[in-house]
Protein backbone atom coordinates (compact mmCIF):
# COMPACT_ATOMS: atom_id res chain seq x y z
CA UNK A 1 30.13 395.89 126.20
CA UNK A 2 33.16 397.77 127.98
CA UNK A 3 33.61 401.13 127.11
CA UNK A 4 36.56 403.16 126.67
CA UNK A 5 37.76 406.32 128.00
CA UNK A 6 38.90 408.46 125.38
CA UNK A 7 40.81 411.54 126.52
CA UNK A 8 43.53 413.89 124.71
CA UNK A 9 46.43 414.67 126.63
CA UNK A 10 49.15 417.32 126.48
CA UNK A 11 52.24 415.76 127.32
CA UNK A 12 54.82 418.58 127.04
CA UNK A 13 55.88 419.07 129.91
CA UNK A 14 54.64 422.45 129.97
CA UNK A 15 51.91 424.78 127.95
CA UNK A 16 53.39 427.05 125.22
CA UNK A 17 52.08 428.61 122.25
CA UNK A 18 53.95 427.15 119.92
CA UNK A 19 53.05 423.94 121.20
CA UNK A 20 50.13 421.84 119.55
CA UNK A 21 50.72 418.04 119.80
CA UNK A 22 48.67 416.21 121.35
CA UNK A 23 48.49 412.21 122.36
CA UNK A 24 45.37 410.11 122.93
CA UNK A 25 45.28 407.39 125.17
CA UNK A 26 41.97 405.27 126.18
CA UNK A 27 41.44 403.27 129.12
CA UNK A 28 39.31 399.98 129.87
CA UNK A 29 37.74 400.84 132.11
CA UNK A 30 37.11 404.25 131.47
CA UNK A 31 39.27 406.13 134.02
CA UNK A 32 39.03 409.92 134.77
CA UNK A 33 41.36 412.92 133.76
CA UNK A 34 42.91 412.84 136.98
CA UNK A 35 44.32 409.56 136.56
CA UNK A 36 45.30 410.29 133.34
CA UNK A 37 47.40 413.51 134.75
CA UNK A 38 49.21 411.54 137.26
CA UNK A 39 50.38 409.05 134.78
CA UNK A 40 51.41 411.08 132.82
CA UNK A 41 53.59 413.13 135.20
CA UNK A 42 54.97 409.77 136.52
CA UNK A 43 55.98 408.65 133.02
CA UNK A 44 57.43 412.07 132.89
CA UNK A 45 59.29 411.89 136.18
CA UNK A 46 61.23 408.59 134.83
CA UNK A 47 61.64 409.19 131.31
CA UNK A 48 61.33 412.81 130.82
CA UNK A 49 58.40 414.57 129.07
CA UNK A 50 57.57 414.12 125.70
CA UNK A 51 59.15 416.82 123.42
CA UNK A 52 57.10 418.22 120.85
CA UNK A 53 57.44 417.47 117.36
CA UNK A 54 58.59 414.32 118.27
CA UNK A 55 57.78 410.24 117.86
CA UNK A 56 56.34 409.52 121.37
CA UNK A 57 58.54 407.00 122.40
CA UNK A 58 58.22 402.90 122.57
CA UNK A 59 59.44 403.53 126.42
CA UNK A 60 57.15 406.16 127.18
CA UNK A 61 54.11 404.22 125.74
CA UNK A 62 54.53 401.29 127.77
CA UNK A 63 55.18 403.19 130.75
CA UNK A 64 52.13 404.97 130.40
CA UNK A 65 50.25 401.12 129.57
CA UNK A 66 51.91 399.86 132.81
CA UNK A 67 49.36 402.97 134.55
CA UNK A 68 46.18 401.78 132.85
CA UNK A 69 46.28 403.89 129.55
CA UNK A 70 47.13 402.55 125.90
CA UNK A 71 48.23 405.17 123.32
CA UNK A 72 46.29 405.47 120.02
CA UNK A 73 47.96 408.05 118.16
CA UNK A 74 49.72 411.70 117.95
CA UNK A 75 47.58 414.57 117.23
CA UNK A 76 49.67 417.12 115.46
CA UNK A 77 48.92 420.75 114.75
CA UNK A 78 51.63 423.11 112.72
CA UNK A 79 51.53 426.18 114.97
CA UNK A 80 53.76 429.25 114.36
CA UNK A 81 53.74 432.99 115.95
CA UNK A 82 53.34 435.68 114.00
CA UNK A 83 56.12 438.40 114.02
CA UNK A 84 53.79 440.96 113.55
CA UNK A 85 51.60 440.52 116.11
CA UNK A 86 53.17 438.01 118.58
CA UNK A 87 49.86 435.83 118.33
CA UNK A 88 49.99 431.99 117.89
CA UNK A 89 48.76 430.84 114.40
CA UNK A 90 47.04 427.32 113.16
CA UNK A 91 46.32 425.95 110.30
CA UNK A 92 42.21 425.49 109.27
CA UNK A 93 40.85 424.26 106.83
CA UNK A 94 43.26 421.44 105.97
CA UNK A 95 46.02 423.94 105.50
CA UNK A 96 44.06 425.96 103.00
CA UNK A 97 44.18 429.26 105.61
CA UNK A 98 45.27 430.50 109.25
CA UNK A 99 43.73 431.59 112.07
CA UNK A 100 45.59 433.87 114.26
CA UNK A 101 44.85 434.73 118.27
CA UNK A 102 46.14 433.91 121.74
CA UNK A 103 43.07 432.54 122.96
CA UNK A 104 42.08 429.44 120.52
């Protein structure tokens, strides 16, 4: 039996706090994070990076299929800052409190 690579990418184009999606693509055969990265900045570099908040799109999941990685889904987080104390906030607990911190 095969198995499959299961990693979770940030495809944002860039890491800001207020960013929190996340897609998951597997390979078969499992293939490394390295690989992963340089698909994913080549699907970038032709169809521009995945915006967050956003449906990945149908041209940016076979693009990244044509390098060896099939989506499965869209990890989504609701992040905000807080104006108080300029830390980045999550939801836990299925919504039912926060957590607040720059280092999470």
């Amino acid at each position: 039996m095969k198995r499959l690579g299961l990693v979770v990418v940030l495809l944002l184009g860039g890491a800001s706090a207020a960013r929190a999606d996340s897609d998951v693509y597997v390979s078969k055969p499992p293939l490394g994070n390295a690989d992963l990265q340089a698909a994913g900045q080549y699907c970038d570099q032709r169809l521009g990076s995945v915006k967050n908040g956003t449906v990945t799109s149908p041209q940016y999941i076979k693009c990244m299929l044509s390098r060896g990685w099939c989506f499965q889904r869209t990890i989504r987080q609701r992040t905000w800052i807080d104006p108080d104390t300029g830390d980045t906030c999550h939801d836990v607990l299925g919504g039912a409190g926060s957590s607040c911190g720059n280092l999470f």
